[in-house]
Protein backbone atom coordinates (compact mmCIF):
# COMPACT_ATOMS: atom_id res chain seq x y z
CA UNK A 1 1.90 -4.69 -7.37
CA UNK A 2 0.30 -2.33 -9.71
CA UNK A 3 -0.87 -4.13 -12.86
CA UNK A 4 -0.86 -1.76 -15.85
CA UNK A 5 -3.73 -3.42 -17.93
CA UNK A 6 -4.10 -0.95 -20.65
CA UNK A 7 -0.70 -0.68 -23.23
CA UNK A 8 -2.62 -3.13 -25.82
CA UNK A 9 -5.57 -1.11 -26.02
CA UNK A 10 -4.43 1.27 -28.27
CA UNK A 11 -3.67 -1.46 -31.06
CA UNK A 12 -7.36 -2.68 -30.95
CA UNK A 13 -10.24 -1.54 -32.50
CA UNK A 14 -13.34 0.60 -30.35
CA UNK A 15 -15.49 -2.29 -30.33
CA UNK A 16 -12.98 -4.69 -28.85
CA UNK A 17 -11.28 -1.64 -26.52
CA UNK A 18 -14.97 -1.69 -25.22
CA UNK A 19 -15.67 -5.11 -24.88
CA UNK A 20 -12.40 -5.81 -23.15
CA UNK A 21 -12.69 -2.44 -20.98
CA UNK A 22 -16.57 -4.03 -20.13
CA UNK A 23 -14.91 -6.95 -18.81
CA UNK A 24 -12.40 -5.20 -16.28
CA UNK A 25 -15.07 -3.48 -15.29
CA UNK A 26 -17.41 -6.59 -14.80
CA UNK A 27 -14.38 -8.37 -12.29
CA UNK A 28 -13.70 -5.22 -10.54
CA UNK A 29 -17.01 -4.78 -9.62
CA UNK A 30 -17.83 -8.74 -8.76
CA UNK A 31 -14.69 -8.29 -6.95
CA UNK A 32 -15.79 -5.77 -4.81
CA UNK A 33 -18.81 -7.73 -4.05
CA UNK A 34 -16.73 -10.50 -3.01
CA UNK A 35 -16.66 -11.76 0.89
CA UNK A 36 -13.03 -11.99 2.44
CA UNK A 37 -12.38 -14.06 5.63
CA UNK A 38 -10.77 -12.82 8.29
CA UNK A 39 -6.99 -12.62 8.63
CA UNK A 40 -6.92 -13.34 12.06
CA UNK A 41 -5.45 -16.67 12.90
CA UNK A 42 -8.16 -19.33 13.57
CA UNK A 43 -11.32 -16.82 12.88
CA UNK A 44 -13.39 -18.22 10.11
CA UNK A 45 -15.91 -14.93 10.12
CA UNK A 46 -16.55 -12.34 7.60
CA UNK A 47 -13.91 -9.58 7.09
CA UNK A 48 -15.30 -5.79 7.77
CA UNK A 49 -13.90 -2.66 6.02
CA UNK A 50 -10.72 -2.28 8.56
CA UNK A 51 -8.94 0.95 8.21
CA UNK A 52 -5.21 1.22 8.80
CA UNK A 53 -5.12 3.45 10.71
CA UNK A 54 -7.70 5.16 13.02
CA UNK A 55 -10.22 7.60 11.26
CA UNK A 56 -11.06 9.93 14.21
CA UNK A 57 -7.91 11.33 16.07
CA UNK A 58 -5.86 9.87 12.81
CA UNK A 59 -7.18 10.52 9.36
CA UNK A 60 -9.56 12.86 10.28
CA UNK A 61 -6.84 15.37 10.90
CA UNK A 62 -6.26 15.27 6.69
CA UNK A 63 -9.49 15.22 5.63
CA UNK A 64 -11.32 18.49 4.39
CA UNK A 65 -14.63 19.03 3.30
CA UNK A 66 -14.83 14.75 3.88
CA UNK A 67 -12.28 14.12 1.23
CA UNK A 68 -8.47 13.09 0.95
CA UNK A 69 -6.66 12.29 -1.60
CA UNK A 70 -5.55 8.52 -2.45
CA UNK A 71 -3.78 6.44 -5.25
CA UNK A 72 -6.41 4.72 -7.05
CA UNK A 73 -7.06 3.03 -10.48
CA UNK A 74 -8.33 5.26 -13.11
CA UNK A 75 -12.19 4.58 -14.30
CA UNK A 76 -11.54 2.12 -16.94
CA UNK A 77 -14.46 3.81 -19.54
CA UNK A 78 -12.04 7.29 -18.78
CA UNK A 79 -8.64 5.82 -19.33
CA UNK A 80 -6.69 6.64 -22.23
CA UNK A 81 -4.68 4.09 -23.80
CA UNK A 82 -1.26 6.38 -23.15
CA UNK A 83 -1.93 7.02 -19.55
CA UNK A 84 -0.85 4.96 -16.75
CA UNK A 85 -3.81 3.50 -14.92
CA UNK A 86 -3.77 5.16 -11.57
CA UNK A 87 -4.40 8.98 -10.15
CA UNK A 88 -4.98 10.50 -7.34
CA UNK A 89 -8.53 10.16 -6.45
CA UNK A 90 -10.84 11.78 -3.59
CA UNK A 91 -11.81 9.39 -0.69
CA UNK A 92 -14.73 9.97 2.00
CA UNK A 93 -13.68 9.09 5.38
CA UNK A 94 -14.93 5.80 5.30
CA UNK A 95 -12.95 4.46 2.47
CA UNK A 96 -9.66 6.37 3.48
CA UNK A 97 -6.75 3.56 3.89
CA UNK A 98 -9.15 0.46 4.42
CA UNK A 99 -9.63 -2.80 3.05
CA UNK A 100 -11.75 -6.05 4.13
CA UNK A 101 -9.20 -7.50 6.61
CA UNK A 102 -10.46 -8.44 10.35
CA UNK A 103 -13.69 -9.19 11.37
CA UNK A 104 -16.27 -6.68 13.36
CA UNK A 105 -14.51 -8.59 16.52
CA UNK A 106 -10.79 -8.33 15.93
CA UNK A 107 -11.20 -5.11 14.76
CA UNK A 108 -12.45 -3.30 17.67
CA UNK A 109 -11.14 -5.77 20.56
CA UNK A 110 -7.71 -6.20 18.78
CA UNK A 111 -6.53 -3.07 18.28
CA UNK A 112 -8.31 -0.69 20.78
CA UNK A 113 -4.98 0.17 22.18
CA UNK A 114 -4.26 2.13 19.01
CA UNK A 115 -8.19 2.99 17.95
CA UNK A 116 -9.02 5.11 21.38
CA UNK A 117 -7.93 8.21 22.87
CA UNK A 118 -4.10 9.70 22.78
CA UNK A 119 -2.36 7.07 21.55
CA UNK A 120 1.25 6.39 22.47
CA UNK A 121 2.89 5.68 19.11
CA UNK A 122 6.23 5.34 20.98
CA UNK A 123 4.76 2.26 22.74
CA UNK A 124 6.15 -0.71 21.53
CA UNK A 125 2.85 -2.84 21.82
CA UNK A 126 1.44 0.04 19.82
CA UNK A 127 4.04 -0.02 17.42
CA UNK A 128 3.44 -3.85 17.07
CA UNK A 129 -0.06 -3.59 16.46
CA UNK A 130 0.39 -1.28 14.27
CA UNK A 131 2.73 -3.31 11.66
CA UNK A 132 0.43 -5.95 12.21
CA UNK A 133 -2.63 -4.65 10.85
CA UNK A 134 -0.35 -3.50 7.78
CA UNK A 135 1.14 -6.59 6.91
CA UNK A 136 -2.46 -8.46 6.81
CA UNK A 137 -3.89 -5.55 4.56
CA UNK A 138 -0.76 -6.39 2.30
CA UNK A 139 -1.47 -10.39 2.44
CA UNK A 140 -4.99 -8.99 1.77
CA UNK A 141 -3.75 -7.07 -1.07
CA UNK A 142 -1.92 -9.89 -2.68
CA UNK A 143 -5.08 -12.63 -2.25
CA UNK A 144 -7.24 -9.90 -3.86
CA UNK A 145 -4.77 -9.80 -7.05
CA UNK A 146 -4.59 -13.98 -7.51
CA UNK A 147 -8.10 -13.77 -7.32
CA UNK A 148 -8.60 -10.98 -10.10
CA UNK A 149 -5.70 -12.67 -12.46
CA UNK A 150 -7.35 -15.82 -11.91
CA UNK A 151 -10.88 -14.15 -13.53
CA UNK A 152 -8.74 -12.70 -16.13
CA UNK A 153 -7.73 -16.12 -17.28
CA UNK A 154 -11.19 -17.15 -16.91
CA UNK A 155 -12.15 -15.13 -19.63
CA UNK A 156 -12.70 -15.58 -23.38
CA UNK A 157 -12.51 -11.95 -24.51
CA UNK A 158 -9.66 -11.78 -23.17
CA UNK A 159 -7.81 -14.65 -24.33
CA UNK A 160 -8.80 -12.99 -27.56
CA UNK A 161 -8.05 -9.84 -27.51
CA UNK A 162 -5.33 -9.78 -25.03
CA UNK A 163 -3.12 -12.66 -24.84
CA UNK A 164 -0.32 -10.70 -24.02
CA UNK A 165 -1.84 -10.38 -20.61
CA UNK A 166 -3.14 -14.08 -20.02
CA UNK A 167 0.37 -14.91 -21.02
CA UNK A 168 2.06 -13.34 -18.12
CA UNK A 169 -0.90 -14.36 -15.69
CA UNK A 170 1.08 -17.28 -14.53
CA UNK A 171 4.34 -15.23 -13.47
CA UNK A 172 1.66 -12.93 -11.68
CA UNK A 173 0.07 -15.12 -9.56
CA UNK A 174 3.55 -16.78 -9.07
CA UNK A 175 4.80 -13.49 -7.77
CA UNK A 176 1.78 -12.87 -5.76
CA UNK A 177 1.57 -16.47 -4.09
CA UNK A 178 5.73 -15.62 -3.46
CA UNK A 179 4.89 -12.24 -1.24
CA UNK A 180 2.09 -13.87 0.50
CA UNK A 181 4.39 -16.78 1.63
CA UNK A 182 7.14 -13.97 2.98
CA UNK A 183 4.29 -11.79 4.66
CA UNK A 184 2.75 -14.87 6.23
CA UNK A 185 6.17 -15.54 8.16
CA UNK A 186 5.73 -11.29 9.46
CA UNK A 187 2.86 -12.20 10.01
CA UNK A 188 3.06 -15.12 11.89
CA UNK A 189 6.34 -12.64 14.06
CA UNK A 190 3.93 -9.89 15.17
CA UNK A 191 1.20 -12.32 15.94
CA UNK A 192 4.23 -13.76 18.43
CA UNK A 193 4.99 -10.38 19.59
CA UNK A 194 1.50 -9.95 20.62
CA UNK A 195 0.97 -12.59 22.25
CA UNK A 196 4.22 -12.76 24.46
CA UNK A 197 6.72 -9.46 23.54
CA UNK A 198 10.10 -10.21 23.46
CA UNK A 199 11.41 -6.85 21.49
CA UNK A 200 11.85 -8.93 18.50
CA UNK A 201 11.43 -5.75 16.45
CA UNK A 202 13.24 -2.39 16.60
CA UNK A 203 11.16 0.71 15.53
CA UNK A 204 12.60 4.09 15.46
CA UNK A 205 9.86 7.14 16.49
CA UNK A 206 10.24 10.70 15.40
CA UNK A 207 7.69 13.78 15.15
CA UNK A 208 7.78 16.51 12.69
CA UNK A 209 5.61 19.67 11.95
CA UNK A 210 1.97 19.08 10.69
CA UNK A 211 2.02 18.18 6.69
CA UNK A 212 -1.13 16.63 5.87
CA UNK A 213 -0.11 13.06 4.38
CA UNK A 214 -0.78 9.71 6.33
CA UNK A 215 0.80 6.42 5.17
CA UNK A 216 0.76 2.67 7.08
CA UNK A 217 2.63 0.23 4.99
CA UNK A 218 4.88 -2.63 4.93
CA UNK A 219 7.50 -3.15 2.24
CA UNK A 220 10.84 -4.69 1.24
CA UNK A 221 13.67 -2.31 -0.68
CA UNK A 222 15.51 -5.39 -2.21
CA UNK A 223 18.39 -5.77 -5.15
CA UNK A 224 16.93 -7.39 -8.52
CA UNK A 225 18.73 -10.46 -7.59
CA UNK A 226 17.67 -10.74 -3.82
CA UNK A 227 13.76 -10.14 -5.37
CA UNK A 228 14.58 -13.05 -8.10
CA UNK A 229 15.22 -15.37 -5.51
CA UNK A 230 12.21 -17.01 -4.90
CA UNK A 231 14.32 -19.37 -2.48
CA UNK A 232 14.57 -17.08 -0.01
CA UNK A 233 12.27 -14.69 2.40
CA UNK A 234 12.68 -10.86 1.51
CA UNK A 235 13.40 -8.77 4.69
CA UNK A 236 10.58 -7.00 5.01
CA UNK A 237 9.75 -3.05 6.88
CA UNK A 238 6.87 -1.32 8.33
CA UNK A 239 6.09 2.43 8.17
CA UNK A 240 3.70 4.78 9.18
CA UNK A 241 3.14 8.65 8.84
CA UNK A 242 0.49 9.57 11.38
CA UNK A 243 -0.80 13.05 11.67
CA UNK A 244 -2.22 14.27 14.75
CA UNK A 245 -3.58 17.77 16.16
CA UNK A 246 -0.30 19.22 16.93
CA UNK A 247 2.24 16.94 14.66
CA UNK A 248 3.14 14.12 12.42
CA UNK A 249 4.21 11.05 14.04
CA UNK A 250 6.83 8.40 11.56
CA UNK A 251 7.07 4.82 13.16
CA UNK A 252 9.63 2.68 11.56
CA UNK A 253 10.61 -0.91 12.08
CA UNK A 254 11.85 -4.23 11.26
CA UNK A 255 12.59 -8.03 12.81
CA UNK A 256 16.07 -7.72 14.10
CA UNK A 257 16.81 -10.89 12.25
CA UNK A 258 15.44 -9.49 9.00
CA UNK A 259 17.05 -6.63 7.84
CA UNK A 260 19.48 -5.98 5.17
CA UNK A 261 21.85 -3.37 4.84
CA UNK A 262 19.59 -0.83 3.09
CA UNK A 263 16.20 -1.46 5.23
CA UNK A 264 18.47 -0.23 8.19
CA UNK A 265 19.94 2.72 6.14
CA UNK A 266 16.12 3.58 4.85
CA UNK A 267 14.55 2.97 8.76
CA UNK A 268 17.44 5.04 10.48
CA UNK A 269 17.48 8.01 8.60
CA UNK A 270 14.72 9.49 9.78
CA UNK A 271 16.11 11.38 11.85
CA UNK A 272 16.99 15.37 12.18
CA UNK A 273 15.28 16.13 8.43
CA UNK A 274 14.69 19.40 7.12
CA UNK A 275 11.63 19.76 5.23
CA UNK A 276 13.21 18.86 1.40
CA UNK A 277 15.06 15.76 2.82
CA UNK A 278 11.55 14.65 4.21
CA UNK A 279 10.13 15.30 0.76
CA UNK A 280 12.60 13.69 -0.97
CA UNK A 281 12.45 10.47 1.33
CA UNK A 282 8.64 10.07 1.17
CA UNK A 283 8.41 10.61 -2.68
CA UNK A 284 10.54 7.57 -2.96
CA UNK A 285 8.99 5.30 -0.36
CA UNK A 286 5.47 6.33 -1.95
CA UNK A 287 6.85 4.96 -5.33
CA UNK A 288 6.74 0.98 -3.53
CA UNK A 289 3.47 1.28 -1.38
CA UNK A 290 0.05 1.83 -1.72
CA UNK A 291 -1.54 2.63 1.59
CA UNK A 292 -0.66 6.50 2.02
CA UNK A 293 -2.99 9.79 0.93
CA UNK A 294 -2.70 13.21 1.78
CA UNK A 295 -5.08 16.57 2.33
CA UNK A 296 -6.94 18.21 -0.27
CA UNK A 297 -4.94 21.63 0.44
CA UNK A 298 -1.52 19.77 0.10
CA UNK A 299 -2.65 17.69 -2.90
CA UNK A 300 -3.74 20.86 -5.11
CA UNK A 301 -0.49 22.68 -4.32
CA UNK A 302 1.44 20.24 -5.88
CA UNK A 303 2.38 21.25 -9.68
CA UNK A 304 1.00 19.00 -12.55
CA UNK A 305 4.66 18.56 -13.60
CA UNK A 306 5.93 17.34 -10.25
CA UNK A 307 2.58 14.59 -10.10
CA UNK A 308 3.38 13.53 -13.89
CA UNK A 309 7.02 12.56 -12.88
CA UNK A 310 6.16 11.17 -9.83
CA UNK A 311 3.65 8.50 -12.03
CA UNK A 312 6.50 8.26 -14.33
CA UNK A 313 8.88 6.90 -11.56
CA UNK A 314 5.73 4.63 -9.50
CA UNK A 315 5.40 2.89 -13.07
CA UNK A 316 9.16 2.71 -13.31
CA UNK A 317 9.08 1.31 -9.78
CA UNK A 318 6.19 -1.36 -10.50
CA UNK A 319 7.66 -2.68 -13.93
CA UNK A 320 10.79 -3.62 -12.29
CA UNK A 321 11.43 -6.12 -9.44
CA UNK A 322 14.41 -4.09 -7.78
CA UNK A 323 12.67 -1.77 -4.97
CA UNK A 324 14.80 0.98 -4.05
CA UNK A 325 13.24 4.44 -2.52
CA UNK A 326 15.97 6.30 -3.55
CA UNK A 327 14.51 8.03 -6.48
CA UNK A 328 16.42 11.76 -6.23
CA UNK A 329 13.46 13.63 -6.51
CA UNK A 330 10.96 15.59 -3.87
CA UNK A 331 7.35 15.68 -5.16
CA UNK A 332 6.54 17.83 -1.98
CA UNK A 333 9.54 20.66 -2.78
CA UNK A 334 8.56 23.59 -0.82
CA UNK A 335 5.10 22.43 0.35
CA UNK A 336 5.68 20.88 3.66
């Protein structure tokens, strides 16, 4: 979940805008210092920068001049109080879709099947490994946030100058704690699936024309009052756009016992798109995850206008706890 820290700002005066922008600044960058263990079951070692997907074969069929382009928080001392706090950001190779999640070991031995040569993405075992890596970057994702609400709470400036946001620290880490407790049971299913496959999971496989974006994510689309329910697990997806020298692959899945009605709607109808409808579908799903980018040349075709509504509908998306990808609009309209 995308935290938008800055709507107070405005109503404060420089001094405390600075002194509260100094200390978001101060946690993200102790935070990135920070040493994660590895999300491997029963490792205990230090997590590595894992990347989602693989960089040579994979992401380095996007990347030009070493860059992509990736959703990423705005430079707190640049923000402006009426902006929402992410953009689209370049990325070197080396940060592209990566976060500290398996150690040096599990990284390479783990998930060699889908790190080395051609890889079959119609594989099932690949397929597997694949949604597995995602749903530990997402459990990653969530322990990251308890940990930076937790140092917001921790400090005095803020409870000064923003108690609006202390207040709802509670729900957030709530929330978080919630997601990590549904991912750990995905998590726990692939880590079965691994070990002994049993075609627990369905995953649909298609290929379309070359169209510079990459995505690996896992997600739930959800009614407000399935999400409210913190009684019960949230079914729970996987996708992946992955661009190779000739196409773009899309894997998508679920656990055949957790599915609702509109994951199997979303997963199924991926197939026999034109170019618009492909748009159209990806400009909602990227409106619930986090881990996709695109190509330089795709990014800068795309019109101010059509990036300013598609913020407008990710903040929509984020301040509400219904997920639904249906959004009725194609950031990518004639560009793919």
């Amino acid at each position: 979940m995308i935290l938008n820290q800055g709507k107070h700002f405005d109503s404060m005066n420089k001094k405390e805008n600075l002194d509260v922008k100094k200390v978001f600044v101060g946690i993200a960058k102790n935070m990135a210092r920070k040493k994660w263990q590895c999300l491997m079951s029963g490792c205990t070692d230090v997590a590595i920068n894992s990347h989602l997907l693989q960089r040579h074969g994979v992401l380095s069929h996007v990347i030009q001049n070493g860059h992509c382009y990736e959703l990423c928080p705005i430079d707190l001392f640049k923000w402006k109080p009426e902006q929402f706090p992410f953009e689209f950001r370049k990325r070197g190779l080396q940060e592209a879709i990566s976060l500290d999640i398996f150690c040096n070991h599990h990284d390479t031995d783990l998930f060699k099947p889908i790190e080395s040569g051609n890889v079959d993405y119609s594989n099932y075992n690949n397929q597997v490994l694949l949604c597995f890596r995602t749903v530990c970057a997402e459990i990653r994702r969530k322990e990251f946030s308890i940990e930076r609400y937790k140092r917001f709470s921790d400090s005095e400036i803020l409870k000064v100058h923003r108690p609006d946001l202390i207040k709802i620290v509670p729900d957030m880490i709530k929330s978080a704690q919630k997601a990590i407790t549904d991912l750990a049971i995905y998590k726990r299913l692939l880590e079965d699936e691994i070990n002994a496959p049993s075609n627990s999971f369905t995953f649909i496989h298609e290929t379309y024309p070359i169209m510079g974006i990459y995505a690996s994510a896992s997600f739930t689309i959800a009614s407000e009052e399935e999400t409210a329910d913190f009684g019960r697990t949230l079914d729970c997806a996987f996708g992946h756009v992955i661009p190779t020298d000739t196409n773009t692959v899309f894997v998508f899945g679920y656990h055949n016992d957790h599915a609702n009605e509109a994951i199997l709607e979303f997963v199924n109808g991926w197939h026999g798109l034109n170019n618009e409808a492909i748009g159209e579908k990806l400009t909602g799903w990227f409106t619930m995850i986090e881990g996709w980018g695109m190509s330089p040349s795709l990014h800068d075709k795309i019109s101010v206008s059509s990036i300013d509504r598609y913020f407008e509908l990710l903040e929509k998306s984020v301040s509400t706890i219904a997920q639904n990808p249906n959004v009725g609009f194609n950031m990518f309209s004639g560009l793919l």
